[in-house]
Protein backbone atom coordinates (compact mmCIF):
# COMPACT_ATOMS: atom_id res chain seq x y z
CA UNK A 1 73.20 92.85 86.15
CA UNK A 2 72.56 92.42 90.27
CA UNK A 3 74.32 94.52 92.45
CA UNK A 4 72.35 94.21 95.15
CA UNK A 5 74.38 91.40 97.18
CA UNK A 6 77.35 93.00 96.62
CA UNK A 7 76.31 96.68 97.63
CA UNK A 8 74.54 95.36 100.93
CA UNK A 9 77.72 93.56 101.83
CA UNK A 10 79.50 96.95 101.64
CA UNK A 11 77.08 98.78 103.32
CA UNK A 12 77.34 95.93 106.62
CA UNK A 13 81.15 97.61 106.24
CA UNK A 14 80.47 100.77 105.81
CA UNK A 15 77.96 100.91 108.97
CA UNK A 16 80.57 99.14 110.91
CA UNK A 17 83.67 101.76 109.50
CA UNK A 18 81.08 104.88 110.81
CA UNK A 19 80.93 103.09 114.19
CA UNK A 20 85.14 102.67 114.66
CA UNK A 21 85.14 106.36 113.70
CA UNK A 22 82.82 107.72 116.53
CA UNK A 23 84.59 105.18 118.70
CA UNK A 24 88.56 106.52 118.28
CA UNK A 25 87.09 109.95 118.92
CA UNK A 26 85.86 108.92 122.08
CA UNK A 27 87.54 110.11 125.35
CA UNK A 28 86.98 106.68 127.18
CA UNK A 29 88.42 104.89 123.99
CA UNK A 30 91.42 106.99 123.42
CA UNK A 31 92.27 107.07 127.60
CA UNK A 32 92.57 102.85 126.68
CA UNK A 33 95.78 102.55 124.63
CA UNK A 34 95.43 99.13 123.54
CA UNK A 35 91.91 99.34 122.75
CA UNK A 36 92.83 102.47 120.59
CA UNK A 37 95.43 101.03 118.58
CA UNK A 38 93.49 98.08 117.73
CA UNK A 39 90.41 100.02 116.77
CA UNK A 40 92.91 102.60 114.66
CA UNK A 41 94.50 99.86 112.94
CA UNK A 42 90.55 98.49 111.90
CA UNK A 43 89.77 102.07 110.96
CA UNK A 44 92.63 102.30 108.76
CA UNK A 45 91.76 98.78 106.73
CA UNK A 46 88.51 99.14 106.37
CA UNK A 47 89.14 102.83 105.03
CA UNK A 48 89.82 101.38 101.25
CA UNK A 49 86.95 99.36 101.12
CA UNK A 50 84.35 102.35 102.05
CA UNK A 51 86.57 104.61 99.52
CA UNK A 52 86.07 101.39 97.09
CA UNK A 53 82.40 101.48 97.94
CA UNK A 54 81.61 104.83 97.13
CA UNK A 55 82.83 104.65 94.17
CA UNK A 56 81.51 101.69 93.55
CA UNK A 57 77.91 103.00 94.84
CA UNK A 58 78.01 105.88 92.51
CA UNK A 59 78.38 104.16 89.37
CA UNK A 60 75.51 101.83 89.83
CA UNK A 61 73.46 105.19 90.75
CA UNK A 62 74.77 106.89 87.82
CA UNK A 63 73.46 103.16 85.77
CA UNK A 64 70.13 103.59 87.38
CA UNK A 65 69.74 107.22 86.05
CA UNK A 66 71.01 106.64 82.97
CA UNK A 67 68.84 103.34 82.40
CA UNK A 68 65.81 105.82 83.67
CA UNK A 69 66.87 108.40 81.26
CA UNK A 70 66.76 105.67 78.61
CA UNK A 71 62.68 104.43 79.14
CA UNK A 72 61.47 107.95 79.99
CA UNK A 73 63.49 110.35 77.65
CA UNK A 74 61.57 111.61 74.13
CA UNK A 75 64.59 113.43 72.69
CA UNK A 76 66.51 111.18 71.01
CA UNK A 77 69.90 113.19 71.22
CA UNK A 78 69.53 113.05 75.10
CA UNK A 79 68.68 109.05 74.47
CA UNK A 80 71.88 108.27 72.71
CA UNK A 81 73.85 110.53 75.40
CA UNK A 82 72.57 108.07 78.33
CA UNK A 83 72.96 105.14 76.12
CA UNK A 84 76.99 105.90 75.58
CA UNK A 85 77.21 107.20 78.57
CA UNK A 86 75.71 103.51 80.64
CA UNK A 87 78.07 102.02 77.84
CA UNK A 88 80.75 103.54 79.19
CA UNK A 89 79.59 102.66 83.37
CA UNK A 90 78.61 99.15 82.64
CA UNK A 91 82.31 98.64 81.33
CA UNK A 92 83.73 99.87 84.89
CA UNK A 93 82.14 97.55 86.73
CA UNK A 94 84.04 94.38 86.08
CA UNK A 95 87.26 96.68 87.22
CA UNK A 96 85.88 97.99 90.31
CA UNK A 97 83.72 94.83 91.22
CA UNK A 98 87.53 92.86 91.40
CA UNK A 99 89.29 95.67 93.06
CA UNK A 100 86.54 95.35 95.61
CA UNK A 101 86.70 91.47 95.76
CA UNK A 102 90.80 91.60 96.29
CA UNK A 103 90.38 94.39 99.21
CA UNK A 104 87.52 91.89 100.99
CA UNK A 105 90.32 89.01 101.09
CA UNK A 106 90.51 88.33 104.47
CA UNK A 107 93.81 90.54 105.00
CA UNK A 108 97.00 88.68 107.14
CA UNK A 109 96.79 90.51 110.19
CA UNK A 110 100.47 91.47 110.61
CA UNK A 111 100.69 92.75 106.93
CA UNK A 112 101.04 96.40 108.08
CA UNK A 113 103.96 95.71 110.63
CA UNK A 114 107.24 96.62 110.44
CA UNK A 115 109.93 93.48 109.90
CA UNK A 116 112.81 92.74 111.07
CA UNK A 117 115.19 90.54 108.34
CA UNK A 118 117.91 88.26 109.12
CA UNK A 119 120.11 86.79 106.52
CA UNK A 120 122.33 83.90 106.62
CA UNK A 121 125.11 82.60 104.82
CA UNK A 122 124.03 78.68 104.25
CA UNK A 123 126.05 76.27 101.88
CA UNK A 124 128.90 77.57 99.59
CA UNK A 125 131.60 78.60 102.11
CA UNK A 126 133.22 82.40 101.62
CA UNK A 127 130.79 82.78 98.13
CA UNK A 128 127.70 81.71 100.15
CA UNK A 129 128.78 85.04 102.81
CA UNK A 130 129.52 87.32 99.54
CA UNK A 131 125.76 86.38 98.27
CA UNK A 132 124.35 87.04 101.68
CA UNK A 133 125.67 90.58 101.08
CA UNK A 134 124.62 90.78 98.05
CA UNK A 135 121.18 89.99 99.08
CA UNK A 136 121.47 92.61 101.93
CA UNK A 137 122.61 95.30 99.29
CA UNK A 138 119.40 94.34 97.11
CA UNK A 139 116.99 94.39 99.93
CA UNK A 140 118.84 98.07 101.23
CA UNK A 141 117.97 99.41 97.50
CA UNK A 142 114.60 97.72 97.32
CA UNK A 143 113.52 99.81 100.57
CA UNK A 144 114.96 103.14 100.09
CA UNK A 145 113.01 102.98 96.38
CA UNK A 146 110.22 102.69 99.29
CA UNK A 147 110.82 105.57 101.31
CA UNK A 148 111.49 102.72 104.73
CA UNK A 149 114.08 102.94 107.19
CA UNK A 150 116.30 100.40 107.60
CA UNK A 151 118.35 99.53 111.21
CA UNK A 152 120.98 97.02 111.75
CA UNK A 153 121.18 95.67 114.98
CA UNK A 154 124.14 93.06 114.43
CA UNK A 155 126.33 91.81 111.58
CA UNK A 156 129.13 89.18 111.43
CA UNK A 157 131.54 89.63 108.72
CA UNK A 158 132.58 86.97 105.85
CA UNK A 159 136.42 86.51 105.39
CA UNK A 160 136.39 87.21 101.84
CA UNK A 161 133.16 89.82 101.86
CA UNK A 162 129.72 89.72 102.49
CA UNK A 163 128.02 88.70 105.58
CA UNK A 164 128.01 85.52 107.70
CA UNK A 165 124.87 86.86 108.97
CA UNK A 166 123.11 90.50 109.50
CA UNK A 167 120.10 91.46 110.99
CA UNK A 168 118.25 94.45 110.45
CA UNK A 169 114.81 96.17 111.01
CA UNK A 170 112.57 97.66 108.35
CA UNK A 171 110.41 100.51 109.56
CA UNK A 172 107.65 102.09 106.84
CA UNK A 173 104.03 101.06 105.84
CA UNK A 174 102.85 97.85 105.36
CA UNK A 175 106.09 96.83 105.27
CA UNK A 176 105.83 92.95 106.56
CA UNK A 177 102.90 92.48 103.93
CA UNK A 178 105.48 93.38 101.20
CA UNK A 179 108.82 91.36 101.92
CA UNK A 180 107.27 88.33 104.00
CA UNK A 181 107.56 87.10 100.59
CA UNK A 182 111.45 86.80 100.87
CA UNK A 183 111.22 84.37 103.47
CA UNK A 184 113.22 80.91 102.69
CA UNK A 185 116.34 79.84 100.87
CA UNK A 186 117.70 81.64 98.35
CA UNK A 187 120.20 79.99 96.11
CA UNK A 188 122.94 81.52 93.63
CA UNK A 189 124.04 79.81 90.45
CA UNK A 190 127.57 81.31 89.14
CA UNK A 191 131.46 80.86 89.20
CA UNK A 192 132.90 82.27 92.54
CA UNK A 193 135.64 84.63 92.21
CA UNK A 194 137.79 81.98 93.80
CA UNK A 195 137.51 79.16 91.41
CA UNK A 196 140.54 78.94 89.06
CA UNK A 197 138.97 76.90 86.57
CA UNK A 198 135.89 78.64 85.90
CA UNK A 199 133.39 75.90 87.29
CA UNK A 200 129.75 77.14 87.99
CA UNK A 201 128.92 76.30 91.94
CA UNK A 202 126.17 76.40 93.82
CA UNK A 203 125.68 78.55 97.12
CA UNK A 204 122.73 79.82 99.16
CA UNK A 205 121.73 81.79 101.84
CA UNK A 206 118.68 81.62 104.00
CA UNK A 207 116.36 84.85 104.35
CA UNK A 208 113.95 85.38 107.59
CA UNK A 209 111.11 87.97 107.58
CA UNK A 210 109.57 88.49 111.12
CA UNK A 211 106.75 90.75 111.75
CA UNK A 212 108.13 93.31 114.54
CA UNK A 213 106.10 93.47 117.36
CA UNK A 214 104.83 96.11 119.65
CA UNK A 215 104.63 96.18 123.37
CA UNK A 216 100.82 95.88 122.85
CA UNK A 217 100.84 92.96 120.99
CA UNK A 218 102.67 90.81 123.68
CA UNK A 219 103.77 91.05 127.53
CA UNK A 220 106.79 89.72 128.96
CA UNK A 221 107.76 89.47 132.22
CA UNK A 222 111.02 91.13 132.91
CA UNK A 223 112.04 88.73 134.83
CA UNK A 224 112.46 86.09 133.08
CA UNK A 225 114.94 88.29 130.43
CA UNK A 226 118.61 88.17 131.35
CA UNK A 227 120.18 91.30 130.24
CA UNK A 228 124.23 91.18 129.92
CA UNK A 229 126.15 93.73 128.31
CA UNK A 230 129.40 93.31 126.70
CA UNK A 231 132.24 95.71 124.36
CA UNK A 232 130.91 96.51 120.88
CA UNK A 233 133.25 94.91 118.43
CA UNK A 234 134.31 95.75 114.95
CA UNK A 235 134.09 99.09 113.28
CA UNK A 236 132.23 102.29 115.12
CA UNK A 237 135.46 104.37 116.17
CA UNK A 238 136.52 104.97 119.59
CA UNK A 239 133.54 103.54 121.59
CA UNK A 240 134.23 100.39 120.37
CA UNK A 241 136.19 97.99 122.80
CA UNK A 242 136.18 100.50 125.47
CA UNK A 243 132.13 101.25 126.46
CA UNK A 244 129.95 98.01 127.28
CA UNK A 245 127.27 99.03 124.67
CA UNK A 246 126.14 96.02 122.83
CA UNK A 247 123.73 94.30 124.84
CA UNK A 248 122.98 90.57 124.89
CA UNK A 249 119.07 89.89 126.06
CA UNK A 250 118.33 85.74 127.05
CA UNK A 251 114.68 84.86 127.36
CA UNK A 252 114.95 82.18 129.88
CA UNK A 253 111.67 80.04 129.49
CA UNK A 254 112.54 79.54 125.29
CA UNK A 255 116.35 79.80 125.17
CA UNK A 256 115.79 82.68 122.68
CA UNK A 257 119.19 84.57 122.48
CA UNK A 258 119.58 88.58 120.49
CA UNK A 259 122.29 90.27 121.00
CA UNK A 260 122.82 94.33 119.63
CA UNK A 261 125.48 95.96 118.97
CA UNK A 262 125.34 98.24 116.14
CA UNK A 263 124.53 101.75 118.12
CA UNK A 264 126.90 103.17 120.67
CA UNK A 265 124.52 103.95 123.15
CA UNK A 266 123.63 100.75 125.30
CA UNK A 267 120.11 102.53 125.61
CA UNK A 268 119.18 102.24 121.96
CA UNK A 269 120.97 98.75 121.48
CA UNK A 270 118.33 97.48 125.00
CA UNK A 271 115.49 99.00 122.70
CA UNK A 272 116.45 97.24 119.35
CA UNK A 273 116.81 93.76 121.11
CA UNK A 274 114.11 93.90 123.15
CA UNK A 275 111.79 94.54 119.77
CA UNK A 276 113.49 91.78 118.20
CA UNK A 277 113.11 89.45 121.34
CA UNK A 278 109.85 89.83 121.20
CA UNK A 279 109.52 89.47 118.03
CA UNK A 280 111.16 86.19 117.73
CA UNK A 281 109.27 84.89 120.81
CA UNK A 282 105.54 85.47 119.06
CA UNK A 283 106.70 84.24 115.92
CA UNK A 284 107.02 81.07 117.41
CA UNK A 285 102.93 81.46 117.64
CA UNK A 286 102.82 82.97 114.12
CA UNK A 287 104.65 79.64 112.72
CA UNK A 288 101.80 77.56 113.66
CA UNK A 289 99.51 79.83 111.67
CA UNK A 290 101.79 80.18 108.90
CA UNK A 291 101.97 76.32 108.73
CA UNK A 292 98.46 75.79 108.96
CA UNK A 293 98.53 78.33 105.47
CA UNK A 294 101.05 76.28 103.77
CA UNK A 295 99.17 72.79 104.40
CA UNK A 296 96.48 74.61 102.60
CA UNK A 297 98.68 76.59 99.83
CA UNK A 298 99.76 74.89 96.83
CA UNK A 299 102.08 77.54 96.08
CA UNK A 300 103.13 78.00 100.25
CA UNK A 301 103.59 81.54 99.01
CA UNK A 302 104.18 84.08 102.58
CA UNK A 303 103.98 81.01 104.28
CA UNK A 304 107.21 81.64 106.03
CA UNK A 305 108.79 77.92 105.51
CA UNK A 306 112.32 79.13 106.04
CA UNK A 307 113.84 75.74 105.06
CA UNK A 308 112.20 75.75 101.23
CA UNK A 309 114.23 76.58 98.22
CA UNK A 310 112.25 79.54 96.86
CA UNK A 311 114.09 81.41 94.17
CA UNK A 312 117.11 81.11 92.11
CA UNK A 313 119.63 83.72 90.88
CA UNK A 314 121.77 81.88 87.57
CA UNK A 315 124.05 84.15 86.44
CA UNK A 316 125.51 82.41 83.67
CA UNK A 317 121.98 83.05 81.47
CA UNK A 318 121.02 86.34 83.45
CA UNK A 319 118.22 84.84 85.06
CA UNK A 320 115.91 84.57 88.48
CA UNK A 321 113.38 82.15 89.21
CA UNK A 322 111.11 81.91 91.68
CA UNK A 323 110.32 78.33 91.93
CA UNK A 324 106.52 79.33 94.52
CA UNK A 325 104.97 80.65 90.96
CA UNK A 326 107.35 78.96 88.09
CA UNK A 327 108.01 82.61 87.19
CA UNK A 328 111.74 83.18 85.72
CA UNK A 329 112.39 86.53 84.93
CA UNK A 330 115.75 87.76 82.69
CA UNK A 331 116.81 90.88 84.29
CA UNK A 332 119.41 89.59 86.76
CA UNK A 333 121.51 92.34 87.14
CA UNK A 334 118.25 94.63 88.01
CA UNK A 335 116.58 92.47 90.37
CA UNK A 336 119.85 91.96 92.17
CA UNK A 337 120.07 96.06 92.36
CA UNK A 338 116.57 96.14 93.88
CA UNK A 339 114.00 95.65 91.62
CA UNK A 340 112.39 93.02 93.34
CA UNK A 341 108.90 94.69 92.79
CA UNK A 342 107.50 92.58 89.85
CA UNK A 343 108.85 89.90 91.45
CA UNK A 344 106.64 90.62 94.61
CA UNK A 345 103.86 91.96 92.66
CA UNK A 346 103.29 88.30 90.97
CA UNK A 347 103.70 86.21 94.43
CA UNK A 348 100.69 88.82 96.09
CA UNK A 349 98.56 88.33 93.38
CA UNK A 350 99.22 84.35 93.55
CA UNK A 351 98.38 84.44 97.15
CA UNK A 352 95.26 87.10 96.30
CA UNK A 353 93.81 84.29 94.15
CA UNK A 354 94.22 81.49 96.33
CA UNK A 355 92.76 83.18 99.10
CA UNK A 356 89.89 84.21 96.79
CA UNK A 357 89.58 80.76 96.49
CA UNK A 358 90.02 80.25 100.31
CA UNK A 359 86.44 82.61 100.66
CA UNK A 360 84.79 81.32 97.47
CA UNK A 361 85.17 77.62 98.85
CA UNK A 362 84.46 78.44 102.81
């Protein structure tokens, strides 16, 4: 069995993970706060690899000794002690040699954002608003089983329930990588509480994951925002309709429009837009890498194609599909409390083997 190639490949990493860590401790370095950041967040990836590789490293050492143990040993109890115990190293290798090949996928660079998440209410009327809730409610469980804070920075009530639309931001780690995966339209198969005659409709609502974006990742200029502030409106006591709060911020050079309105101090509802605005401008950049994925994706999983039909909730038989993988799972009523994490777990290791793939085939 070679090692070799694989061992000198982690080494190149390793030498270049001792280099970022001399680097953040250096005065000149940490006085640059961009140049910081960037070289903290490349510390912090590479950090599972070298932990991978040392592991990795002292298991083929331990093979070696064991191996020597086995050509120069007399005693034959000692010989059958190295023999079970390389047995038992050679059968770690396949293990650790994958773990290591899944952490050198060439990682999405916004995977350890935040994300901000706006859902819609799309075709299906008042039911199409209750699902949109629902799929709120299941997203709010799915992230406090994750220890993440969530923030709403504007809602618009259905008539019957539900939301015609709510936006919210997602703060914990790598918290982009996980639900970028929820991006696209997500359809409900059921009989609405308003149908008298028991008829199974259709409805859907459309689910947006942006990456949220830091100052350092992209300037504006302030004066091409338009800031106007307006009265808060429905519940939030008596603040509401009496303090201009919510804040409305217009990019003027794309038309981009976010409005906040969800905190009563107009301080922190400036701060919430202005990380959504520009988040929503530089995901108009990330689309065109995202698209350039999907045109090479069969499954277009994380590709961020808002418009596709990517999962399906049928009551009636209790089940949810996700049409990326052709993976149907029958656990309705837990997936739609939260447990999304199987579901997720299958899509990432989709995309892990087709980017595999990707840097097999480059």
């Amino acid at each position: 069995m070679n090692y070799n190639s694989l061992l000198e490949k982690l080494e190149g990493i390793k030498i270049k993970f001792d280099n970022i860590m001399q680097q953040i401790s250096d005065p000149e370095i940490i006085a640059d706060m961009k140049r910081y950041i960037k070289l903290n967040k490349e510390y912090k990836e590479l950090e599972p690899i070298v932990d991978a590789y040392k592991r990795y490293k002292n298991i083929v050492d331990n093979i070696k000794s064991s191996k020597q143990m086995l050509a120069e040993e007399d005693d034959a109890e000692m010989k059958e002690m190295a023999k079970e115990e390389l047995v038992d190293l050679e059968a770690q290798i396949p293990k650790i040699e994958e773990e290591i090949k899944v952490l050198l996928i060439p990682k999405d660079p916004e995977d350890a954002k935040n994300a901000i998440v706006e859902i819609r209410a799309g075709t299906g009327g008042d039911e199409a608003s209750i699902f949109a809730g629902e799929l709120a409610r299941m997203y709010f469980k799915f992230c406090e089983t994750k220890g993440w804070k969530i923030s709403i920075s504007n809602t618009s009530e259905g008539t019957s329930g539900g939301y015609k639309e709510i936006i919210f931001s997602v703060e914990g780690k790598d918290v982009y990588g996980i639900l970028k995966y929820e991006s696209g339209v997500h359809r409900v198969q059921r009989v609405p509480k308003t149908e008298t005659q028991g008829r199974v409709h259709t409805s859907a609502a459309s689910v947006a994951v942006l990456p949220e974006v830091e100052e350092f990742d992209i300037e504006l200029n302030p004066a091409d925002i338009r800031k106007d502030t307006y009265c808060s409106s429905g519940p939030g006591g008596q603040s509401v309709n009496t303090t201009y709060s919510a804040i409305r911020l217009t990019h003027e050079p794309s038309g981009i429009v976010v409005t906040c309105q969800d905190e009563k101090s107009q301080i922190k509802n400036l701060d919430k837009a202005m990380k959504e605005l520009r988040s929503r401008i530089y995901d108009i950049e990330h689309q065109k890498y995202l698209d350039e994925i999907s045109s090479k994706r069969k499954t277009m999983v994380s590709t961020g194609d808002r418009s596709a039909k990517i999962r399906t909730y049928n009551y009636p038989q209790g089940r949810v599909t996700d049409h990326r993988i052709n993976y149907t799972a029958y656990n309705l009523p837990n997936i739609i409390n939260g447990d999304i994490a199987e579901l997720i777990d299958k899509l990432q290791v989709a995309e892990n083997a087709e980017r595999m793939k990707e840097t097999e085939d480059a």
